[in-house]
Protein backbone atom coordinates (compact mmCIF):
# COMPACT_ATOMS: atom_id res chain seq x y z
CA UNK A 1 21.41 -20.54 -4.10
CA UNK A 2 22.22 -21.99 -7.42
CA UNK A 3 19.55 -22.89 -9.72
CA UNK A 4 18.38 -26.38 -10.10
CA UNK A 5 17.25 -27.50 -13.56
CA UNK A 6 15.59 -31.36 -13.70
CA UNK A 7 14.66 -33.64 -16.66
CA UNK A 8 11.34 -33.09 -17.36
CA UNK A 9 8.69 -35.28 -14.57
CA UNK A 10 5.77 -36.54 -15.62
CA UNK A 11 4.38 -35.52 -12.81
CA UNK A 12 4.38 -31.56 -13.00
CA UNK A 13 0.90 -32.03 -15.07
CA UNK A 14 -0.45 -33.08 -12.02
CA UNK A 15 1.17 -31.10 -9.78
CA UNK A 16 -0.49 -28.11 -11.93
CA UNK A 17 -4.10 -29.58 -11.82
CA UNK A 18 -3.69 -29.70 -8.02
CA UNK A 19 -2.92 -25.99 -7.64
CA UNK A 20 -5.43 -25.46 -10.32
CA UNK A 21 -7.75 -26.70 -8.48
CA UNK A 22 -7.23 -24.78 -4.86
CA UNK A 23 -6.65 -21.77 -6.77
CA UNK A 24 -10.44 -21.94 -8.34
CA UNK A 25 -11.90 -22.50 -4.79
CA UNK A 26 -9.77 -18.85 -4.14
CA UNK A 27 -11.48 -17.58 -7.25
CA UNK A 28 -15.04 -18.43 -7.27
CA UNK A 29 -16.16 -15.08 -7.25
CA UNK A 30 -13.92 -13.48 -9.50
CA UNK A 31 -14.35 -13.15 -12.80
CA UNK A 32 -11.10 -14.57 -14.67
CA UNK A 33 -10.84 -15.84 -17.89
CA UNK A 34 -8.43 -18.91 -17.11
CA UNK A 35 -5.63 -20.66 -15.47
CA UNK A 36 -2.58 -21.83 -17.74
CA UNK A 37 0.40 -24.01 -17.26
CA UNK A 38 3.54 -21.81 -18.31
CA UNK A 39 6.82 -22.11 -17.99
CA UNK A 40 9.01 -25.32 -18.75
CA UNK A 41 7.29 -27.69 -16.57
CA UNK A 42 4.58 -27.40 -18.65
CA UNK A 43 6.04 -28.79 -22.13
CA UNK A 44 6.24 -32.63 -21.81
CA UNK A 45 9.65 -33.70 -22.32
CA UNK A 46 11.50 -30.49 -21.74
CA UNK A 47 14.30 -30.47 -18.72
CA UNK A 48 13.16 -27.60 -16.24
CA UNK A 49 13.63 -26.03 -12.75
CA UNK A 50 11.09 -28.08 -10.39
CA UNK A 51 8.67 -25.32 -10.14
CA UNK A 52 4.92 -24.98 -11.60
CA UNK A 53 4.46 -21.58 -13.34
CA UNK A 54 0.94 -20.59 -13.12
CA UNK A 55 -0.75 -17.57 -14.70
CA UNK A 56 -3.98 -16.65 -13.78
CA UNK A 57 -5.83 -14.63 -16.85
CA UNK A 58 -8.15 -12.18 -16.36
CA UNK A 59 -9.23 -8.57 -18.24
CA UNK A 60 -7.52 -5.51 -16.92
CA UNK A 61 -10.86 -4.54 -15.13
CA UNK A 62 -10.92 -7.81 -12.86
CA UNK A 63 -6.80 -7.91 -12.11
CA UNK A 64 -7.70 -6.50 -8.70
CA UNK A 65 -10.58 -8.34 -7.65
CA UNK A 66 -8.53 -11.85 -8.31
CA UNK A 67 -5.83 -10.36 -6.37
CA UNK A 68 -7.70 -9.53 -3.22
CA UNK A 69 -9.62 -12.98 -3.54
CA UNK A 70 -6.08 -14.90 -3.47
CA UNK A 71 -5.00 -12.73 -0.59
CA UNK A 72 -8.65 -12.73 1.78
CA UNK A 73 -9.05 -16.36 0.80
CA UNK A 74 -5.91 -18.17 0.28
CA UNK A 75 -3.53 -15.88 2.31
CA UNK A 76 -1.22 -15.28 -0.67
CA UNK A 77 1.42 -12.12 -0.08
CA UNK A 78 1.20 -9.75 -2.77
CA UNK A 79 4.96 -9.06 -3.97
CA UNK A 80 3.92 -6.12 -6.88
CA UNK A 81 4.45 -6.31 -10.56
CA UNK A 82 8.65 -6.52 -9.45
CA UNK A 83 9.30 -4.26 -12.70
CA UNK A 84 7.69 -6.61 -15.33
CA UNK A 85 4.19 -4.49 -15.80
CA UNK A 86 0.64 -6.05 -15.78
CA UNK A 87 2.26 -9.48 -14.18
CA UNK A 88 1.00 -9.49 -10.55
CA UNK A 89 3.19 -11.99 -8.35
CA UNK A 90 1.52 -13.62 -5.47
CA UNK A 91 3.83 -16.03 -2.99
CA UNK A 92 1.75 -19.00 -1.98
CA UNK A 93 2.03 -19.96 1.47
CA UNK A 94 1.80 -23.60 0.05
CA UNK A 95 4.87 -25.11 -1.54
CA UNK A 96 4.79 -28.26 -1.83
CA UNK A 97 5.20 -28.83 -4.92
CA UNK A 98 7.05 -25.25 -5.27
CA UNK A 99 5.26 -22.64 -7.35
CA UNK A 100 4.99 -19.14 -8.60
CA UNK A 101 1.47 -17.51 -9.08
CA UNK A 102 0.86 -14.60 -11.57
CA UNK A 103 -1.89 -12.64 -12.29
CA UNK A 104 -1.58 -11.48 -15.93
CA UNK A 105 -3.46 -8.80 -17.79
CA UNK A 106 -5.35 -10.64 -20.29
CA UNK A 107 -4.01 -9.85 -24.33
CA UNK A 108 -0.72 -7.80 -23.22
CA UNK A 109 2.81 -8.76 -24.75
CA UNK A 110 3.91 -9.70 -21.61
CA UNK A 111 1.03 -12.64 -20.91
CA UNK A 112 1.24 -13.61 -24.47
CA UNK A 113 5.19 -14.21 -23.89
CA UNK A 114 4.82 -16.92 -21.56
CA UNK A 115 1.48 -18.75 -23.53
CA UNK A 116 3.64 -18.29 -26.63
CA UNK A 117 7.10 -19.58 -24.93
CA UNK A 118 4.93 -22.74 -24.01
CA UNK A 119 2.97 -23.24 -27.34
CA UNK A 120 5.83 -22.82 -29.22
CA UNK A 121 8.37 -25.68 -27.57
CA UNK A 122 5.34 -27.75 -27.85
CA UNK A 123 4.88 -28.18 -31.52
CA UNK A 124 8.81 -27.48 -31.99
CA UNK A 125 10.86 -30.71 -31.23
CA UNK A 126 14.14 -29.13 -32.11
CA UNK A 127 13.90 -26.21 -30.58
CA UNK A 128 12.58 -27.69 -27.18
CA UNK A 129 15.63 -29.80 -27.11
CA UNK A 130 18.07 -27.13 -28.51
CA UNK A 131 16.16 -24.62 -25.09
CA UNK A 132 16.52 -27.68 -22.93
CA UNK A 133 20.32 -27.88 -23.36
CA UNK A 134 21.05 -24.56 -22.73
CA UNK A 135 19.08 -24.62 -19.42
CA UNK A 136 21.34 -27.54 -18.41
CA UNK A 137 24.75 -26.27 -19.27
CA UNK A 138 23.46 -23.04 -17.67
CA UNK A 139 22.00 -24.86 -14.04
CA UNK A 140 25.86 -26.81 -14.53
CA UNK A 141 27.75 -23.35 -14.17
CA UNK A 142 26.13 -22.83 -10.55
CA UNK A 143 24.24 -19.70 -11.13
CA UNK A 144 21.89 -18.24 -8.98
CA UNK A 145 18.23 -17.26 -10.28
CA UNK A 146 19.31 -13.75 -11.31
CA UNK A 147 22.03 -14.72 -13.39
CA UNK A 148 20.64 -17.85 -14.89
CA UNK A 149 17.33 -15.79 -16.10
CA UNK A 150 19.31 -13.19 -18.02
CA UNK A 151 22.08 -15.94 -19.72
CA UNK A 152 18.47 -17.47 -21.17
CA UNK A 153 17.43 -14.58 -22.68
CA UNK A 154 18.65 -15.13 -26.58
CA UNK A 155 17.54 -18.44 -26.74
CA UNK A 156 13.71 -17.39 -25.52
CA UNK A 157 14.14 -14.36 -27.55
CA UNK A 158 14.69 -17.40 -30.49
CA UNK A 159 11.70 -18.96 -29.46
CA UNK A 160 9.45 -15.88 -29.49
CA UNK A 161 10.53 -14.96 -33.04
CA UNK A 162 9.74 -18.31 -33.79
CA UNK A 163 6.03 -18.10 -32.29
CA UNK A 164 5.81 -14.94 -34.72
CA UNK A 165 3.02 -13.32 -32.48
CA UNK A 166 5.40 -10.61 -31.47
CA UNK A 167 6.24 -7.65 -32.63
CA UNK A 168 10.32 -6.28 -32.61
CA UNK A 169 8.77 -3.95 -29.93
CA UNK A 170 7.50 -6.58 -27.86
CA UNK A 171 10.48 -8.18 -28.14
CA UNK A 172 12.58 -5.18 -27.30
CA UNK A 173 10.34 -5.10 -24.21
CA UNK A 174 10.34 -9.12 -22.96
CA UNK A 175 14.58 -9.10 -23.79
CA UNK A 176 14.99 -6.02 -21.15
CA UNK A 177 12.31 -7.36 -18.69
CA UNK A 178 15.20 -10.91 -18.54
CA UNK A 179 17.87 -8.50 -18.13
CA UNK A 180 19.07 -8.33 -14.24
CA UNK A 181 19.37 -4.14 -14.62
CA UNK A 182 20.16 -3.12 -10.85
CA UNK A 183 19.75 -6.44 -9.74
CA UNK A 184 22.94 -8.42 -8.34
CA UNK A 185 23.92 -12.02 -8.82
CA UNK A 186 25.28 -14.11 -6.21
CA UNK A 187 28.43 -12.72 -5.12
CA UNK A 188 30.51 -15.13 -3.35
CA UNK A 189 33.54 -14.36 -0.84
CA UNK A 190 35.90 -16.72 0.12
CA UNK A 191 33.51 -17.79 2.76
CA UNK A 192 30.05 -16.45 2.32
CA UNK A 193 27.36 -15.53 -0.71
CA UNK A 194 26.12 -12.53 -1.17
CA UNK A 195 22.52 -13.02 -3.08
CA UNK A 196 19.04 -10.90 -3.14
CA UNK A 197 16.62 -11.82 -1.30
CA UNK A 198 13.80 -14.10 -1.22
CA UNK A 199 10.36 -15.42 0.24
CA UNK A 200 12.32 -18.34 1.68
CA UNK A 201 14.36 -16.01 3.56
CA UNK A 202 11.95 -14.66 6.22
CA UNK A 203 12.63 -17.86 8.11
CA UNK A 204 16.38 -16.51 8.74
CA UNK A 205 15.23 -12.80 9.01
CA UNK A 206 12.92 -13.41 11.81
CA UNK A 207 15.49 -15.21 13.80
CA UNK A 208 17.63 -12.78 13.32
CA UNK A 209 15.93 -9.61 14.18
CA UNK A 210 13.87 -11.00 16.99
CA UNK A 211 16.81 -11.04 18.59
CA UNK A 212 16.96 -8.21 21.37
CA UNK A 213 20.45 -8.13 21.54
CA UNK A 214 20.34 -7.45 17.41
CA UNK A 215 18.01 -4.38 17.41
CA UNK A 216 19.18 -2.99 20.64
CA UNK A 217 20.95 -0.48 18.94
CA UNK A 218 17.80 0.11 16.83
CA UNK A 219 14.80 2.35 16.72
CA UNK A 220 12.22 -0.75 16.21
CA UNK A 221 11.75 -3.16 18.89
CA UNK A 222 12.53 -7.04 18.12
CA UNK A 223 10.31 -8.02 15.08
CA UNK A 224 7.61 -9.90 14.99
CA UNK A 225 7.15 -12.67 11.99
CA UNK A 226 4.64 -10.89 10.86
CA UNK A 227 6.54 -8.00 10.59
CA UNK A 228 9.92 -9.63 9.59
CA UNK A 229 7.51 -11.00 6.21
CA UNK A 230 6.67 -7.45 5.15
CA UNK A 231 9.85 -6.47 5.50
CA UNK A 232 11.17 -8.88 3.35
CA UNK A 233 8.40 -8.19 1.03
CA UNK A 234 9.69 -4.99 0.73
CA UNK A 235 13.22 -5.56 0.46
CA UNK A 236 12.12 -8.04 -3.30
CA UNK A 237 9.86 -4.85 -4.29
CA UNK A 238 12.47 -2.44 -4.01
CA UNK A 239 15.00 -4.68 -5.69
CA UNK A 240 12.73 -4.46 -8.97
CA UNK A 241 12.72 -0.35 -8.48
CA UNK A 242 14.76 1.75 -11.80
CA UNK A 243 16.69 3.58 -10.51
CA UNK A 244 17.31 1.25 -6.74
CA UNK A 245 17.48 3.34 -4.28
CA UNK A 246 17.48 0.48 -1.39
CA UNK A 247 20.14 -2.11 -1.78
CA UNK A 248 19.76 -5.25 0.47
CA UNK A 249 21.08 -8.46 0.39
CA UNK A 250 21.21 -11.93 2.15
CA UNK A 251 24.47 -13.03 3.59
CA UNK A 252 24.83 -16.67 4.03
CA UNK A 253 27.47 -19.03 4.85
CA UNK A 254 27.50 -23.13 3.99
CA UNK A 255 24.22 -22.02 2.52
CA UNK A 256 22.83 -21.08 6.02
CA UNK A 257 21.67 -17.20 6.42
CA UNK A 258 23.48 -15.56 8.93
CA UNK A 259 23.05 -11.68 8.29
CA UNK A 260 21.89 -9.27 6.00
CA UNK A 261 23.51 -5.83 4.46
CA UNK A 262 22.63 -2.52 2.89
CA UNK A 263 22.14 0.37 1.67
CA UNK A 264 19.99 3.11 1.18
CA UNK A 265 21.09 4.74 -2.01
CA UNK A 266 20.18 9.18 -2.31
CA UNK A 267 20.91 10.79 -5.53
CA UNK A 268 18.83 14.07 -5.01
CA UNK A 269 18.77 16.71 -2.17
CA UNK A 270 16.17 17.66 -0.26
CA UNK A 271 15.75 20.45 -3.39
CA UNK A 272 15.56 17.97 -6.05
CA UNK A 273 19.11 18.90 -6.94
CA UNK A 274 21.49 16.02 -8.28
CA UNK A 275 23.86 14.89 -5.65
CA UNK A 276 27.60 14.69 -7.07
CA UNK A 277 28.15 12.25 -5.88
CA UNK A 278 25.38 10.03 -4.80
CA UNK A 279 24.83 9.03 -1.11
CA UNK A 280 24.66 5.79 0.40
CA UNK A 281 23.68 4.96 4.33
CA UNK A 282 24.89 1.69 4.97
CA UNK A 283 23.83 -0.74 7.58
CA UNK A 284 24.74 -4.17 8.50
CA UNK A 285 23.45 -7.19 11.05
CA UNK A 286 24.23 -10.12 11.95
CA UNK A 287 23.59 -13.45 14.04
CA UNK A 288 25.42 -12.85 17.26
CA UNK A 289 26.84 -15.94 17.41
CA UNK A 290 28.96 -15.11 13.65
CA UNK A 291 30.20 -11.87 15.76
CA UNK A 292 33.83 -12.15 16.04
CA UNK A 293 34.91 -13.75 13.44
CA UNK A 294 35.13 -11.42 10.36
CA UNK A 295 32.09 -12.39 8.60
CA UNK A 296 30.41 -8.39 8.76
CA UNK A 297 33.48 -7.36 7.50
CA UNK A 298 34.26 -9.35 4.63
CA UNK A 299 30.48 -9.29 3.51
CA UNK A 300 30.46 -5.77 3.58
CA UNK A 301 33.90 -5.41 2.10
CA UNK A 302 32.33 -7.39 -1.08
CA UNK A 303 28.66 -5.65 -0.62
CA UNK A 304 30.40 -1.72 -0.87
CA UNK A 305 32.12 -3.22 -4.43
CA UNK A 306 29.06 -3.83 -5.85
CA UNK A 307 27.51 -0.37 -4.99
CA UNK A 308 29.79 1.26 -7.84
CA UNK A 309 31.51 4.96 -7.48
CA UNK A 310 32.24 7.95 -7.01
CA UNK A 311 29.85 7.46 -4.67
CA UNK A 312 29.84 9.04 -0.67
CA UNK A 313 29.35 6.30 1.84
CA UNK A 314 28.07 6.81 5.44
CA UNK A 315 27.51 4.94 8.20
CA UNK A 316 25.74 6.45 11.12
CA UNK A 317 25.55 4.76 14.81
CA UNK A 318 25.21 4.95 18.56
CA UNK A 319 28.22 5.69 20.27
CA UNK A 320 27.49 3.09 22.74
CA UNK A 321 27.08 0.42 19.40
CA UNK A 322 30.63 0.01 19.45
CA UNK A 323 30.62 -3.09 16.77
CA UNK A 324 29.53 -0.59 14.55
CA UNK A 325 31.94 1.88 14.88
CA UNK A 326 34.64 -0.84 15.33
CA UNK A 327 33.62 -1.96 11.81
CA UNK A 328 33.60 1.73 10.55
CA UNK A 329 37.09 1.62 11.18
CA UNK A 330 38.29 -1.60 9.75
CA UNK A 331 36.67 -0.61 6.74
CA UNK A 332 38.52 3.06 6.41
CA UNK A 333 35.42 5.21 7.03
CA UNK A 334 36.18 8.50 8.65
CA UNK A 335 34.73 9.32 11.64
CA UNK A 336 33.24 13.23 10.95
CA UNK A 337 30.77 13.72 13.70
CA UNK A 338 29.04 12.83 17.08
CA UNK A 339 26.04 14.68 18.02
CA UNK A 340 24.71 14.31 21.22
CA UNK A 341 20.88 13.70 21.73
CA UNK A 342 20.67 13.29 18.35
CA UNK A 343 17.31 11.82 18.08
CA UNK A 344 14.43 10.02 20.40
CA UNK A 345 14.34 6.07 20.47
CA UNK A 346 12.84 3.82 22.83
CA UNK A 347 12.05 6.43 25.11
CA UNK A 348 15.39 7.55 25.63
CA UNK A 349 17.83 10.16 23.65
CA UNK A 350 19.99 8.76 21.68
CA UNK A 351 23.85 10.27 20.45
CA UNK A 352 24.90 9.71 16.56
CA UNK A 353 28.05 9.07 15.78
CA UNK A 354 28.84 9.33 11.61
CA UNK A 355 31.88 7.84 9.86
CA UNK A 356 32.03 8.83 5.99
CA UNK A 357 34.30 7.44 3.25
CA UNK A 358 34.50 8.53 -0.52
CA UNK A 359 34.69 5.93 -3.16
């Protein structure tokens, strides 16, 4: 999904006092030190994405306890530190107005980024205007979160210098933090996106792998939503993981998720020896009624690209799975073994057939 960018709205002040406010009746019995307004919604006058940042403050020593209170009280979903350290992100189950929730380690380069970021554009005209811009021309060229955040990065990088609470270490540290690294922007086919996953998405997981005739094939029954929420949970933690090691993305088409691909990425043997090359297990699913019609194949055509090389690609199925195979096939994978009673699932035994292909 591209990102949206907005002229600035008087009314994301408000917006920010109302979460303030439901996020103290969370907190009442931790100790915190405050609540801030970050990120562009919170500099009057400055075009932004239509989402209130929100850091919660508190000492190192007291990170944990507002964490658990937002979870026991407010039924937030921890997502991790996602690779920026001491910046805890918590998904709100309320969204209206949208919002992202931190928990920041109070002092640290990385909370001082965003108080500074805001401070700054405040008492800086010019520079709000000259950040506003870009933000524009960037939300103009369609790109998706992951993109957009790392096309920012000079101009923020600007911003911090100007602040001049930073040192060229901290700086060092904040510019790699905006950098995408292992992460992938949206990739788009002739008739689908390719994109990483998020919170929204467990809507569209759940319906698809609740489906019986989707995990038939499986070793997990259909999921619950429960379940299908910690698995996406899991899916944006490992996406933040140096070097990734589990590759999964959304597949959508007309903006409407349909399936999901991926890959579970091995670069070391059971001995801790380097693999030459790496391994990759590969695994696909989609909403039965897109079967048919070429959309596994061209999303995984696009997803393999993106994986890089040399690089040993296997897909491993049940015989009786024969869409899997089928696609195996259409995408040049060599079929090197079938094993029978492989393994035990569902209470029965289970053959595996495995295709490999070298790229």
């Amino acid at each position: 999904m591209s990102v949206v960018v907005e002229e600035y709205n008087p009314e994301w002040p408000e917006h920010f006092d109302k979460i303030k406010s439901e996020l103290q009746s969370f907190l009442e019995d931790a100790d915190i030190i405050s609540i801030e307004h970050v990120g562009s919604t919170s500099v009057p006058g400055l075009a932004a994405k239509p989402i209130i940042d929100v850091d919660i403050i508190a000492t190192r020593e007291n990170i944990q306890s507002a964490i658990d209170a937002l979870v026991a009280k407010g039924n937030f979903i921890y997502l991790g530190e996602l690779g920026i350290i001491d910046r805890h992100a918590l998904y709100s189950p309320d969204q209206k107005p949208s919002r992202n929730i931190y928990v920041c380690v109070d002092g640290t380069y990385q909370t001082r980024n965003h108080l500074s970021v805001r401070d700054t554009l405040r008492s800086d005209p010019a520079l709000r205007e000259e950040y506003g811009s870009v933000k524009l021309q960037l939300a103009e060229r369609g790109l998706d979160i992951v993109d957009y955040v790392e096309a920012k990065s000079n101009i923020l990088i600007k911003i911090l210098q100007k602040s001049g609470v930073m040192t060229e270490e901290e700086l060092d540290g904040v510019n790699a933090a905006n950098k995408k690294g292992e992460r992938h922007g949206a990739i788009m086919t002739e008739r689908l996106t390719l994109r990483e996953f998020v919170m929204k998405d467990v809507t569209g997981f759940h319906a698809l792998e609740s489906i019986p005739e989707v995990v038939r094939y499986q070793s997990f029954p259909p999921r619950t939503m429960e379940q299908s929420k910690k698995e996406v949970v899991t899916i944006i933690q490992n996406s933040a993981v140096t070097p990734r090691e589990h590759v999964e993305l959304a597949v959508l088409h007309e903006g409407k998720f349909i399936g999901r691909v991926g890959a579970k990425i091995k670069r070391k043997n059971e001995n801790g020896k380097e693999l030459e090359p790496p391994h990759a297990d590969l695994w696909f699913s989609f909403m039965p009624e897109m079967h048919g019609r070429g959309f596994a194949t061209e999303a995984m055509k696009a997803f393999i690209s993106l994986l890089g090389n040399p690089m040993k690609l296997e897909i491993e199925c049940d015989p009786r799975n024969m869409g899997s195979s089928k696609m195996a096939e259409r995408l040049g994978f060599e079929r090197v073994s079938l094993t029978e009673m492989a393994y035990e699932s569902k209470e029965e035994w289970v053959d595996s057939l495995v295709y490999q292909k070298d790229v």
